[in-house]
C-alpha atoms as a PDB file:
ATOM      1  CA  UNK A   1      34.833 -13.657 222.314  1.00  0.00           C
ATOM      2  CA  UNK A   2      36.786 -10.735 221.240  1.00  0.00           C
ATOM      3  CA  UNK A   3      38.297  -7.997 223.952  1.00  0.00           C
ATOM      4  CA  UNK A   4      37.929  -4.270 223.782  1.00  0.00           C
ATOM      5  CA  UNK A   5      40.346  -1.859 224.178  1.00  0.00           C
ATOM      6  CA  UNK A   6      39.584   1.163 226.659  1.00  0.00           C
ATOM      7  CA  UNK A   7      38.196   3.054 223.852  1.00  0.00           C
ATOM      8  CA  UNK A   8      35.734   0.084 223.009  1.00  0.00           C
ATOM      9  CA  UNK A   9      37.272  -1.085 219.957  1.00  0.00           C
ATOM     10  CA  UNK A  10      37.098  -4.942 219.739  1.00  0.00           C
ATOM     11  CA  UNK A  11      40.887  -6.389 219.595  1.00  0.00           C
ATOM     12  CA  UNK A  12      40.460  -9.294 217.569  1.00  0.00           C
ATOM     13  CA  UNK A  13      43.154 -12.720 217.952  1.00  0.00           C
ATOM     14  CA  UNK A  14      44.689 -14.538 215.734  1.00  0.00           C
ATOM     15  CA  UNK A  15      42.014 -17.685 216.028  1.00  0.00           C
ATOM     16  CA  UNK A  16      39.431 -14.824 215.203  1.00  0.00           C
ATOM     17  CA  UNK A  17      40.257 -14.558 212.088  1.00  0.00           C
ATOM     18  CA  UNK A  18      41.610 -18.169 211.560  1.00  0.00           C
ATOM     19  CA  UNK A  19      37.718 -19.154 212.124  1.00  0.00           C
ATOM     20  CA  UNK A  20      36.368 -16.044 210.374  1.00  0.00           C
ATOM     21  CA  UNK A  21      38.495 -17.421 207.270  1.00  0.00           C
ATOM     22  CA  UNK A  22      37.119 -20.579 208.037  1.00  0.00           C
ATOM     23  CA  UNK A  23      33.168 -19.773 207.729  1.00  0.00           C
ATOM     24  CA  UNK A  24      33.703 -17.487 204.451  1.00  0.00           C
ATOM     25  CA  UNK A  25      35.866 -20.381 202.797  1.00  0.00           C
ATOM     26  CA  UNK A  26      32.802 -22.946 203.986  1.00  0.00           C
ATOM     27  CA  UNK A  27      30.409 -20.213 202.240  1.00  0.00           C
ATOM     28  CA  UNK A  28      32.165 -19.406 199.462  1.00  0.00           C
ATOM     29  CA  UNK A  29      31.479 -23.187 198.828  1.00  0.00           C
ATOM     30  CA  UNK A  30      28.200 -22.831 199.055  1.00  0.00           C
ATOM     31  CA  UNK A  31      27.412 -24.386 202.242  1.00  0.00           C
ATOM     32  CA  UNK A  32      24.460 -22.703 203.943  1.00  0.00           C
ATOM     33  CA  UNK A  33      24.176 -21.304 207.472  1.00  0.00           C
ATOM     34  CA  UNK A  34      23.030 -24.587 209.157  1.00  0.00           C
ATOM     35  CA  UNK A  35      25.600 -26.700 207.756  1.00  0.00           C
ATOM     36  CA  UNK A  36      28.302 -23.918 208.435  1.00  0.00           C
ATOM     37  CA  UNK A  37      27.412 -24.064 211.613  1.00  0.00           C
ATOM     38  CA  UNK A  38      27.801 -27.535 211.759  1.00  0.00           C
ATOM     39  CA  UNK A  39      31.138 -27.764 210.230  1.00  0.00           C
ATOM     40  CA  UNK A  40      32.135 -25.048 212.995  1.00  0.00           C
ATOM     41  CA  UNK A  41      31.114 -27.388 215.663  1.00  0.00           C
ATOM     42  CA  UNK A  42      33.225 -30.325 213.954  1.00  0.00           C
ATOM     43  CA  UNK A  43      36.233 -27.696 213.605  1.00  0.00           C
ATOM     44  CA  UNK A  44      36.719 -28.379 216.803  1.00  0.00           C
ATOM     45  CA  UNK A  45      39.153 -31.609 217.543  1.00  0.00           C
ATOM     46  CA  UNK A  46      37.380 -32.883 220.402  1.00  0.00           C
ATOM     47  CA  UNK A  47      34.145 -33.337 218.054  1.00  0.00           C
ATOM     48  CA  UNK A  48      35.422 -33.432 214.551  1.00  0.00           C
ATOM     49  CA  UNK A  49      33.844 -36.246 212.686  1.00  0.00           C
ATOM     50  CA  UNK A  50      34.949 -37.205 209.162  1.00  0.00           C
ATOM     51  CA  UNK A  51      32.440 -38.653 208.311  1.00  0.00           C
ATOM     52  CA  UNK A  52      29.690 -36.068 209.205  1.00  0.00           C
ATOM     53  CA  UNK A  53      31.921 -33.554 207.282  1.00  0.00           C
ATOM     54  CA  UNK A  54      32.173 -35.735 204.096  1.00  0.00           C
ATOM     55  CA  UNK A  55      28.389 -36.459 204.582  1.00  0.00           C
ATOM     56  CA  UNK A  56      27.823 -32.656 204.344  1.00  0.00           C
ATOM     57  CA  UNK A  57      30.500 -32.488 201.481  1.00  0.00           C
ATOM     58  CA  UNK A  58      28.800 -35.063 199.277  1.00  0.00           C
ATOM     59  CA  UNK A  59      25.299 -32.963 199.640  1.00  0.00           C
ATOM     60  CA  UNK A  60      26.734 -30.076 198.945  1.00  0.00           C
ATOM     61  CA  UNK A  61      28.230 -31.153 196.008  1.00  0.00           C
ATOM     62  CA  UNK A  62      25.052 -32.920 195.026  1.00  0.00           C
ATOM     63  CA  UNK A  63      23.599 -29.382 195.667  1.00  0.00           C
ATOM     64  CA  UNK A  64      25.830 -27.769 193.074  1.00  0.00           C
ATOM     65  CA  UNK A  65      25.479 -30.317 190.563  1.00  0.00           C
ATOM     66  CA  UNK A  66      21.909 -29.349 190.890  1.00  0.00           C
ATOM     67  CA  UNK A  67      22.708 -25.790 190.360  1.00  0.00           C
ATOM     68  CA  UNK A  68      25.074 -26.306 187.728  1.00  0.00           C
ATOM     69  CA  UNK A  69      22.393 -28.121 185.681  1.00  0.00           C
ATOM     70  CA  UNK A  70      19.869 -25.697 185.840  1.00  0.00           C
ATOM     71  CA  UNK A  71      22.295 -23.108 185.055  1.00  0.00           C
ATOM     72  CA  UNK A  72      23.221 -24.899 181.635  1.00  0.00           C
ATOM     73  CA  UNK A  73      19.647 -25.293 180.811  1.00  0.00           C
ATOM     74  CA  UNK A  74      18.850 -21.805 181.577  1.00  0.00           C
ATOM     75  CA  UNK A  75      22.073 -21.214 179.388  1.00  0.00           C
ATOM     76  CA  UNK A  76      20.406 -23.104 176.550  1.00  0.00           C
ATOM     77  CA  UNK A  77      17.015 -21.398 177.159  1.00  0.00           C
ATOM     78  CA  UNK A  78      18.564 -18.119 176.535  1.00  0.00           C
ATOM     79  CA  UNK A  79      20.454 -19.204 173.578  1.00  0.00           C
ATOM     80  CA  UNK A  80      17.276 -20.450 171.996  1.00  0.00           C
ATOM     81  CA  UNK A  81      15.752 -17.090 172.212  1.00  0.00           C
ATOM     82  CA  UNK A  82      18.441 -14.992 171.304  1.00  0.00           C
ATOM     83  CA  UNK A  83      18.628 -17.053 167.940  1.00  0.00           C
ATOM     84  CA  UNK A  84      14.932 -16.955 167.440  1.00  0.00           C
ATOM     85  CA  UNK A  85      15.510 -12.951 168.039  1.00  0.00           C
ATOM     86  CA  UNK A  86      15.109 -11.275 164.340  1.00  0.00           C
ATOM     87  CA  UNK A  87      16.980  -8.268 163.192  1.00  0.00           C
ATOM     88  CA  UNK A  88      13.611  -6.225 162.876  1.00  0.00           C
ATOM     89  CA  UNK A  89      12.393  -3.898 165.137  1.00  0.00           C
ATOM     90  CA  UNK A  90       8.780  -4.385 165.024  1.00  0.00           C
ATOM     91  CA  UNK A  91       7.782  -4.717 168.344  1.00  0.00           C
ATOM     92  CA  UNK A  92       4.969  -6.677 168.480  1.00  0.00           C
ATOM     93  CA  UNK A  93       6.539  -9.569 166.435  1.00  0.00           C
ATOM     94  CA  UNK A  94       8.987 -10.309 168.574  1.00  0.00           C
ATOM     95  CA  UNK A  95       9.613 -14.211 169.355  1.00  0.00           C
ATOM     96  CA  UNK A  96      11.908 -13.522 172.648  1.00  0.00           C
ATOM     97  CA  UNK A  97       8.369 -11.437 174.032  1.00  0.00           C
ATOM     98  CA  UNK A  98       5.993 -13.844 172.667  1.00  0.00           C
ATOM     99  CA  UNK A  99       7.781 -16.814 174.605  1.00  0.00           C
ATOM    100  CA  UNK A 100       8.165 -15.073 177.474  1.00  0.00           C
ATOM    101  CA  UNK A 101       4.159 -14.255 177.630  1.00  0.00           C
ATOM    102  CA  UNK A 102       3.589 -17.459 176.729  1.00  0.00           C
ATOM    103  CA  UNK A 103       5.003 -18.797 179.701  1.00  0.00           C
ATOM    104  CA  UNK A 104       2.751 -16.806 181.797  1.00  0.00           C
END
């Protein structure tokens, strides 16, 4: 835990920010709070485990495969109806509303 100075303010170590660093990188790859946790836990040496860590690195990666599918069919989706989009500007013909309601 961080100290305080005598005005309050928290005086924060090296390792603060080391593991700070070390929970945004873990985010920033899209691992969610449980498994952050988790991988804080196995930051430590005494209970690192490789094989936990790749286990959570292999679903995570699964994970964003996922994503990254659904992305480049929502890609396509959009595509579709932008080139189904006519120049007019009649309102009520056009195909990018229409499929939209339709999937109501």
């Amino acid at each position: 835990m961080a100290g305080r100075t005598a005005g309050g303010h928290r005086i924060y170590r090296q390792q603060h920010y080391k593991m700070l660093m070390f929970i945004l990188r873990a985010k920033h790859l899209g691992f969610g709070q449980t498994d952050v946790r988790r991988l804080v836990d196995m930051a430590d040496p005494s209970r690192t485990d490789c094989g936990n860590v790749r286990q959570l690195a292999d679903h995570q990666l699964k994970e964003t495969r996922s994503k990254i599918r659904k992305l480049q069919q929502l890609e396509k989706t959009l595509n579709d109806l932008i080139a189904n989009c006519e120049s007019g500007n009649i309102p009520a013909e056009c195909p990018m509303i229409d499929s939209l309601l339709d999937e109501i």
